[in-house]
PDB file of N, CA and C in Angstrom:
ATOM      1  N   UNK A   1       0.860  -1.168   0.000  1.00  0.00           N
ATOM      2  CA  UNK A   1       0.000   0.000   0.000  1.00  0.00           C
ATOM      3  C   UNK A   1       0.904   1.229   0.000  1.00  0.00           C
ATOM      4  N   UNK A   2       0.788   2.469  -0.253  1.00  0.00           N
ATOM      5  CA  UNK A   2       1.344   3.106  -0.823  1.00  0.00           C
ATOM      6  C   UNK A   2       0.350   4.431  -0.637  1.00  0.00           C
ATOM      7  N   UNK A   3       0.983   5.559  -0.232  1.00  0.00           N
ATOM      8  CA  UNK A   3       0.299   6.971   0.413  1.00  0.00           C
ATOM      9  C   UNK A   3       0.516   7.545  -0.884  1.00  0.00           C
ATOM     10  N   UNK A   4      -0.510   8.452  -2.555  1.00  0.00           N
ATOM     11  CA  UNK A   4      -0.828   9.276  -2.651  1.00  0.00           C
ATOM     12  C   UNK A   4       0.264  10.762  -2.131  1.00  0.00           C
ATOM     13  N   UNK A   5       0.397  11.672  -3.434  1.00  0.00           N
ATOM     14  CA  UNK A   5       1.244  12.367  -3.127  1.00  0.00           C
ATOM     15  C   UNK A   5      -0.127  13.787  -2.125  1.00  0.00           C
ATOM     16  N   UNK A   6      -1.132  13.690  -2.706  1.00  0.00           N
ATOM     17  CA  UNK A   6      -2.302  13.782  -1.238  1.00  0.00           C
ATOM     18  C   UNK A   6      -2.253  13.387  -0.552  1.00  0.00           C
ATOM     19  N   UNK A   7      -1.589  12.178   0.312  1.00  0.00           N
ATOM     20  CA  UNK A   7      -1.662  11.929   1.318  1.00  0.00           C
ATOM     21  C   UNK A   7      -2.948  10.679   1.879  1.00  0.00           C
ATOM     22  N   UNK A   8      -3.336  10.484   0.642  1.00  0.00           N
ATOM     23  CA  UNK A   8      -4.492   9.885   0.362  1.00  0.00           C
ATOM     24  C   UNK A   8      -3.848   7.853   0.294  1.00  0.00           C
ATOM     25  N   UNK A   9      -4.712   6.892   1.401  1.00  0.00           N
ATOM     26  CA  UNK A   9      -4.637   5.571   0.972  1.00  0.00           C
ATOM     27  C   UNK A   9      -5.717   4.585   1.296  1.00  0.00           C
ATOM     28  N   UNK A  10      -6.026   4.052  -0.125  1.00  0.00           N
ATOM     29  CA  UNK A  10      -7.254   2.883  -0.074  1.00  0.00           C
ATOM     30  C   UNK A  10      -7.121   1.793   0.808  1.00  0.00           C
ATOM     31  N   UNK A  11      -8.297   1.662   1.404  1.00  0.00           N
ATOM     32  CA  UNK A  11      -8.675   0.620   2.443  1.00  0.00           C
ATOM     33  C   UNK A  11      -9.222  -0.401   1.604  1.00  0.00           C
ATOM     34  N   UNK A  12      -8.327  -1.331   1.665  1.00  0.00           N
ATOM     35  CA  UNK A  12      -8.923  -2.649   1.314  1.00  0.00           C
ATOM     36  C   UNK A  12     -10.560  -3.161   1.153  1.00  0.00           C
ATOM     37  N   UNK A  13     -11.078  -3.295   0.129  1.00  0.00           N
ATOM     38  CA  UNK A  13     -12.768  -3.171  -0.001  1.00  0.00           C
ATOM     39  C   UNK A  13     -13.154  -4.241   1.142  1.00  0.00           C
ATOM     40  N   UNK A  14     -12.506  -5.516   1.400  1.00  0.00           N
ATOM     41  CA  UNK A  14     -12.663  -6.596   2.300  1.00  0.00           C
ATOM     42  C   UNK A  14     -12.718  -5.822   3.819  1.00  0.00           C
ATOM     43  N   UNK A  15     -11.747  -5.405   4.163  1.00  0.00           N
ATOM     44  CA  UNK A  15     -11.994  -4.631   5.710  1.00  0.00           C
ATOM     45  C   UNK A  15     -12.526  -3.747   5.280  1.00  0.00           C
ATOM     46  N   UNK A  16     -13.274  -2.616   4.255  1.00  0.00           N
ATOM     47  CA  UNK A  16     -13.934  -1.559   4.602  1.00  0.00           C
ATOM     48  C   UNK A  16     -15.415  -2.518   5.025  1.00  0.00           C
ATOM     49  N   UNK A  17     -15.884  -3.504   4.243  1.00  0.00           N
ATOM     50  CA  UNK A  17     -17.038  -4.160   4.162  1.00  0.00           C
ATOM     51  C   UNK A  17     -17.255  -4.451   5.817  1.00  0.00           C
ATOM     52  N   UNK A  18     -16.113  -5.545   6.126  1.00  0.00           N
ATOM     53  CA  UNK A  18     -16.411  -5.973   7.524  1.00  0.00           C
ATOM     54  C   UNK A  18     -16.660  -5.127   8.711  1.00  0.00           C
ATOM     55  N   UNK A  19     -16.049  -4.124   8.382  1.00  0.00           N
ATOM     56  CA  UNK A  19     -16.562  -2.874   9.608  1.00  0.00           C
ATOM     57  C   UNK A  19     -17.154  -1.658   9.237  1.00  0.00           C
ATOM     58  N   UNK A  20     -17.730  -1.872   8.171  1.00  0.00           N
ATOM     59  CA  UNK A  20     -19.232  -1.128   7.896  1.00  0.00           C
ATOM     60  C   UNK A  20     -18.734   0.149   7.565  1.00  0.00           C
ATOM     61  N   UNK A  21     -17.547   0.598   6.755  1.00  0.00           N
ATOM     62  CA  UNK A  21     -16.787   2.057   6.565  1.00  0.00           C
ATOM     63  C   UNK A  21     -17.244   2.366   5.162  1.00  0.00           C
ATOM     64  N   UNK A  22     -18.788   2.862   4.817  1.00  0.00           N
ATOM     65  CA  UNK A  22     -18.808   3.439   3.935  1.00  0.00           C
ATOM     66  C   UNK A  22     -18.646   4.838   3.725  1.00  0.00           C
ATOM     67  N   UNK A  23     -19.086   5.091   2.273  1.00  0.00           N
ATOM     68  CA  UNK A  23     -18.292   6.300   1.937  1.00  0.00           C
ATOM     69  C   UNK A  23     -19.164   7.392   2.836  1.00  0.00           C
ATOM     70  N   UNK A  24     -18.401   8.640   3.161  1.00  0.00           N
ATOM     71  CA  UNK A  24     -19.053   9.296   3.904  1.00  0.00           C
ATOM     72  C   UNK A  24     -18.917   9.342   5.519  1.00  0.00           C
ATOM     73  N   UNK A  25     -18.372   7.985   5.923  1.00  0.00           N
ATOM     74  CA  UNK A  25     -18.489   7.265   7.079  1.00  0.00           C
ATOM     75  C   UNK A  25     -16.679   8.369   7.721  1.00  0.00           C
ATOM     76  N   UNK A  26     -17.480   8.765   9.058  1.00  0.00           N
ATOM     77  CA  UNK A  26     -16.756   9.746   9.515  1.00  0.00           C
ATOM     78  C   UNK A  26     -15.604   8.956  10.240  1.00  0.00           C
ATOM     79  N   UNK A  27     -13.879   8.939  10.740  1.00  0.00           N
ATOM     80  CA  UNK A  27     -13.393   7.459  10.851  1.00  0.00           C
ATOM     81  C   UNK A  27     -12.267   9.023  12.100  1.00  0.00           C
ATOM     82  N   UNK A  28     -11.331   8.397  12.983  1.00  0.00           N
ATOM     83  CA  UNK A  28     -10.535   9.150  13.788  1.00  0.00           C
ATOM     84  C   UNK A  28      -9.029   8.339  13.847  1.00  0.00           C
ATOM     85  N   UNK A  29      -8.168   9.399  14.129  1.00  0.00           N
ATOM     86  CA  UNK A  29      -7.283   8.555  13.722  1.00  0.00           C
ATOM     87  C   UNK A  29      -6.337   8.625  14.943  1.00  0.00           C
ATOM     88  N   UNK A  30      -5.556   7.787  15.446  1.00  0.00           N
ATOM     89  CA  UNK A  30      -4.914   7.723  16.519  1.00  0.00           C
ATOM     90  C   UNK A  30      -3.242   7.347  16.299  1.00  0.00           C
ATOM     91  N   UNK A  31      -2.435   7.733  17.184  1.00  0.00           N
ATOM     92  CA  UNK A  31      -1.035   6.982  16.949  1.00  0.00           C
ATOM     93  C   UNK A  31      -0.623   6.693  18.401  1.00  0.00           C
ATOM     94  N   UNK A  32       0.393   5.566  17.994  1.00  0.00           N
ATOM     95  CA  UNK A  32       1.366   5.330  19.380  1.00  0.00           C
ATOM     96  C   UNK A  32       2.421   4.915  18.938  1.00  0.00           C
ATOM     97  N   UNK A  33       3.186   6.027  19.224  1.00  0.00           N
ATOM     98  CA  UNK A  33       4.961   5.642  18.801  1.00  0.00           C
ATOM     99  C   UNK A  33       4.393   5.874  17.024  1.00  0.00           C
ATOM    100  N   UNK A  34       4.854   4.903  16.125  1.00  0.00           N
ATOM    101  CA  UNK A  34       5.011   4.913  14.693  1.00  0.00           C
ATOM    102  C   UNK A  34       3.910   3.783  14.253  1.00  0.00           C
ATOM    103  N   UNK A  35       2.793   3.903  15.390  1.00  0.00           N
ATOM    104  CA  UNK A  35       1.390   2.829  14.790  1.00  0.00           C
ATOM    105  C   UNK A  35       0.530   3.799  15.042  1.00  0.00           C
ATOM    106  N   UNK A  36      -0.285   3.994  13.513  1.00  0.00           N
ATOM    107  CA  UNK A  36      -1.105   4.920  13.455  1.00  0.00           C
ATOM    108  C   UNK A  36      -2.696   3.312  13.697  1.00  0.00           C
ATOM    109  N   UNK A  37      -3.813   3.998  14.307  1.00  0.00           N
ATOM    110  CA  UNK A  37      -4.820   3.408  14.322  1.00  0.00           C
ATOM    111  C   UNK A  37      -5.976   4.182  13.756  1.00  0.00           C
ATOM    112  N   UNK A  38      -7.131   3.313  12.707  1.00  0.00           N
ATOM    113  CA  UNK A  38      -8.274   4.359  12.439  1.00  0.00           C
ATOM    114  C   UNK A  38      -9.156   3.315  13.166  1.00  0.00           C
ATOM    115  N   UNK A  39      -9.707   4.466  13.079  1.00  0.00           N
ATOM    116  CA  UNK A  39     -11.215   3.933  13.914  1.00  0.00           C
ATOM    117  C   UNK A  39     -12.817   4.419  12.941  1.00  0.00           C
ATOM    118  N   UNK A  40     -13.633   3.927  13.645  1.00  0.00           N
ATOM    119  CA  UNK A  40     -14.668   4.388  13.229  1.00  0.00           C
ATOM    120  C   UNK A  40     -15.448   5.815  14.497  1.00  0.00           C
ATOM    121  N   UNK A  41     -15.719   6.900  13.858  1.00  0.00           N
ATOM    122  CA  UNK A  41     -16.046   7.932  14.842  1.00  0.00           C
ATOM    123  C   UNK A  41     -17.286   7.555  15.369  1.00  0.00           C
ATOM    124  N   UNK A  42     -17.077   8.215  16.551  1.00  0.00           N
ATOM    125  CA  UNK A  42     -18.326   7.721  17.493  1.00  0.00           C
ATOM    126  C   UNK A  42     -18.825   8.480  17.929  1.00  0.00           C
ATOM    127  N   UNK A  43     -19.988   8.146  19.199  1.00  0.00           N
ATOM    128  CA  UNK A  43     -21.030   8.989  19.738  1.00  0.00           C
ATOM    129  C   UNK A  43     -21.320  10.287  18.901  1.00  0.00           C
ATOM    130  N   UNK A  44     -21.396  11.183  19.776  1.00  0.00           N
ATOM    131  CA  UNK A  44     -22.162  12.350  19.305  1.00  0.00           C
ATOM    132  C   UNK A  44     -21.714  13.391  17.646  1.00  0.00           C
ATOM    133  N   UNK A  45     -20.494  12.776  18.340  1.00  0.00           N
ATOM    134  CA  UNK A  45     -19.781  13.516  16.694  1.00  0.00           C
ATOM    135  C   UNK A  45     -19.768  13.150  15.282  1.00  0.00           C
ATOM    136  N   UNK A  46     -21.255  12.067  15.347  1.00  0.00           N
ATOM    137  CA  UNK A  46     -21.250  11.694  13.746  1.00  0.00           C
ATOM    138  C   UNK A  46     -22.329  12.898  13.380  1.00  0.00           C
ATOM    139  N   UNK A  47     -21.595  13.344  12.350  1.00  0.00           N
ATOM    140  CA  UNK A  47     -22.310  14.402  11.595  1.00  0.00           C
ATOM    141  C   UNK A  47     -23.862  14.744  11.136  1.00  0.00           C
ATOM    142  N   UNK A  48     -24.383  13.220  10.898  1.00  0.00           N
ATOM    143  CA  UNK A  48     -25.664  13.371  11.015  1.00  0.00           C
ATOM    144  C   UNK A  48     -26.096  13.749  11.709  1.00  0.00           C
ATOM    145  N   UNK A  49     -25.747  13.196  13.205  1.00  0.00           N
ATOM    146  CA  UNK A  49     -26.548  13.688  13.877  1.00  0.00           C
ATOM    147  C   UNK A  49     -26.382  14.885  14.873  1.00  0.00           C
ATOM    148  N   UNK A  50     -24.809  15.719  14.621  1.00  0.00           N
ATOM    149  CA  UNK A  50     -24.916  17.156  14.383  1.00  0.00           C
ATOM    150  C   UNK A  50     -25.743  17.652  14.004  1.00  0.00           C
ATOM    151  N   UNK A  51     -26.006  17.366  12.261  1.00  0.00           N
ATOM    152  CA  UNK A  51     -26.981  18.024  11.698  1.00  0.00           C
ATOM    153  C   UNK A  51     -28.844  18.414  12.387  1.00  0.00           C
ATOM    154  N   UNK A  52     -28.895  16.627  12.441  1.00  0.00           N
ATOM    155  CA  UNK A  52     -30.347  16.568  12.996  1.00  0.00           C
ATOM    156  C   UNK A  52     -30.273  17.795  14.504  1.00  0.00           C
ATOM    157  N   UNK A  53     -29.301  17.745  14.858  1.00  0.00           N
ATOM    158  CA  UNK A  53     -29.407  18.701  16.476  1.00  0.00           C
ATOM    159  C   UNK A  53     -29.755  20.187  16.297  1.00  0.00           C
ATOM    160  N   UNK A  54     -28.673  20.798  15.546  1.00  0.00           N
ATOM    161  CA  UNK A  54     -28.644  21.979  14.896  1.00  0.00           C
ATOM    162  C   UNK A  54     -30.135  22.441  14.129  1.00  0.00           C
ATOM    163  N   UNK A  55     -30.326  21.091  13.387  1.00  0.00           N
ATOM    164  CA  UNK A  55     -31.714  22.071  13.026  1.00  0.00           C
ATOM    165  C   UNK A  55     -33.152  21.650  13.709  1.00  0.00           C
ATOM    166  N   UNK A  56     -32.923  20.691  15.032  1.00  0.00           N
ATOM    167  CA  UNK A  56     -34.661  20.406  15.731  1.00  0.00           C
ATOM    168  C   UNK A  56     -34.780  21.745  16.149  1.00  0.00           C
ATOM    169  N   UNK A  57     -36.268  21.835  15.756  1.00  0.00           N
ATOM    170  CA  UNK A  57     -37.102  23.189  16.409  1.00  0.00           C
ATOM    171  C   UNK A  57     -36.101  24.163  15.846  1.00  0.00           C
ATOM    172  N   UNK A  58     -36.250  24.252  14.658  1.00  0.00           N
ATOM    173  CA  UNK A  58     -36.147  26.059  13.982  1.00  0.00           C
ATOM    174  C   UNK A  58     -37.622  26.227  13.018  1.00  0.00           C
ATOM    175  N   UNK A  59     -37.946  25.045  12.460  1.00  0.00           N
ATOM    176  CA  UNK A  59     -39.216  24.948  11.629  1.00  0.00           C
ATOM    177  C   UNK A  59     -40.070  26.403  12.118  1.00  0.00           C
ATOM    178  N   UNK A  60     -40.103  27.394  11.444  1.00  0.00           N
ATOM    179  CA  UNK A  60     -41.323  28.582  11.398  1.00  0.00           C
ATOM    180  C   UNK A  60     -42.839  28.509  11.507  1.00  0.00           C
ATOM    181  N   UNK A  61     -43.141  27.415  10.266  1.00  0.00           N
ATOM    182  CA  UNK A  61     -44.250  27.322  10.833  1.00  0.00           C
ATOM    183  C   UNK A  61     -44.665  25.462  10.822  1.00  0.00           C
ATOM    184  N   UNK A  62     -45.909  25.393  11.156  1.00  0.00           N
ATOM    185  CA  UNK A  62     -46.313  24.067  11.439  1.00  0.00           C
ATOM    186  C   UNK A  62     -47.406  23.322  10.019  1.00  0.00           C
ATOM    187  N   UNK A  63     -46.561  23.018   9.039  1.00  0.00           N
ATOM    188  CA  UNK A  63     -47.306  22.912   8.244  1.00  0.00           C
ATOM    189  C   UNK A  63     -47.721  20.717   8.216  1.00  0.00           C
ATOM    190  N   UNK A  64     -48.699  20.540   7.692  1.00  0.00           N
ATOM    191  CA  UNK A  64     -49.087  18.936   8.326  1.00  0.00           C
ATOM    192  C   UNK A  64     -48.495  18.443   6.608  1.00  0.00           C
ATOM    193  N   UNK A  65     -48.648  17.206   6.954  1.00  0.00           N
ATOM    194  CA  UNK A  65     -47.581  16.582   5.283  1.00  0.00           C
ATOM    195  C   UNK A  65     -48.533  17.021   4.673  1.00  0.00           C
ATOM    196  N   UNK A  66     -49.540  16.845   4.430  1.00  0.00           N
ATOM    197  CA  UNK A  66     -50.198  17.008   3.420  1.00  0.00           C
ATOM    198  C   UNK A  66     -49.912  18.533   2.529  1.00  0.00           C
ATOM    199  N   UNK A  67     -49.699  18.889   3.616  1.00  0.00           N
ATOM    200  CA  UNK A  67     -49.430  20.784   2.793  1.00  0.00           C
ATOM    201  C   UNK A  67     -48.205  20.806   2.526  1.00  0.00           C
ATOM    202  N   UNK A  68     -47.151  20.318   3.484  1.00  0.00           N
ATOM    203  CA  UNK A  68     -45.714  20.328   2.970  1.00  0.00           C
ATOM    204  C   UNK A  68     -46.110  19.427   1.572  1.00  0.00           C
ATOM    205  N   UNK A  69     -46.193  18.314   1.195  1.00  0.00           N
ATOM    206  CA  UNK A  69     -46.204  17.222  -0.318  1.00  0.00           C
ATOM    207  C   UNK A  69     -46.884  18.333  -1.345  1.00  0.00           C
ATOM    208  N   UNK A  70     -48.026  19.097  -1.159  1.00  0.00           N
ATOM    209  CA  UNK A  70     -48.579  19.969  -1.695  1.00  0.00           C
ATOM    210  C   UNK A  70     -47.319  21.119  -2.440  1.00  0.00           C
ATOM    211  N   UNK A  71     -46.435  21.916  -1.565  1.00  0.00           N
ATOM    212  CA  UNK A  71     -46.005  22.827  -1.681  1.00  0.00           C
ATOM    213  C   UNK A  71     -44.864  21.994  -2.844  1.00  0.00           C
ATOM    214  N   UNK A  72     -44.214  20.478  -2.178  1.00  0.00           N
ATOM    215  CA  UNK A  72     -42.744  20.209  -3.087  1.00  0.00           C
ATOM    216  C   UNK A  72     -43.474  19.862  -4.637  1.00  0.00           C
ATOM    217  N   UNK A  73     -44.772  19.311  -4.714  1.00  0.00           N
ATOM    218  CA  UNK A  73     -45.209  19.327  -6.088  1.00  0.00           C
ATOM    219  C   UNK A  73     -45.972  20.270  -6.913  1.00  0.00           C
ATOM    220  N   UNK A  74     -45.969  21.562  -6.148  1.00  0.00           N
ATOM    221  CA  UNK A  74     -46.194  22.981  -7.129  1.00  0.00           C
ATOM    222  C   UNK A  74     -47.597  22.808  -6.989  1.00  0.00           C
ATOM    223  N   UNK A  75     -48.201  22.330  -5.863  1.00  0.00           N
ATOM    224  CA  UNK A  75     -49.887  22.746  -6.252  1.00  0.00           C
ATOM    225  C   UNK A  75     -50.600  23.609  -5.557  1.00  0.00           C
TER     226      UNK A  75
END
């Protein structure tokens, strides 16, 4: 394996599969001495669910699906 003059190196499709590292999939990286370790990121700091936090309860108004489905198909 071989580091990319980015700095950039592919994970074997076999271990990305077995520990569930798809694309997107937020990962942390650790060292000790000259052994670097990745991980998969955890608890609160996966981005989704940043996201979901950041935006509960800003919604303006209270519209029911039926009116939101209404509005995304122009009627």
């Amino acid at each position: 394996m071989r580091i990319t003059t980015k700095g950039q190196v592919t994970i074997p499709a076999d271990i990305r599969e077995r520990l569930g590292l798809l694309p997107n999939t937020e990962v942390s990286f650790e060292t000790d001495g000259d052994t670097v370790t990745i991980r998969k990121a955890g608890g609160k700091n996966r981005r989704g669910q940043r996201i979901v936090e950041h935006l509960r309860g800003r919604a303006a108004t209270r519209l029911t699906t039926d009116e939101i489905m209404a509005l995304t198909r122009g009627e």
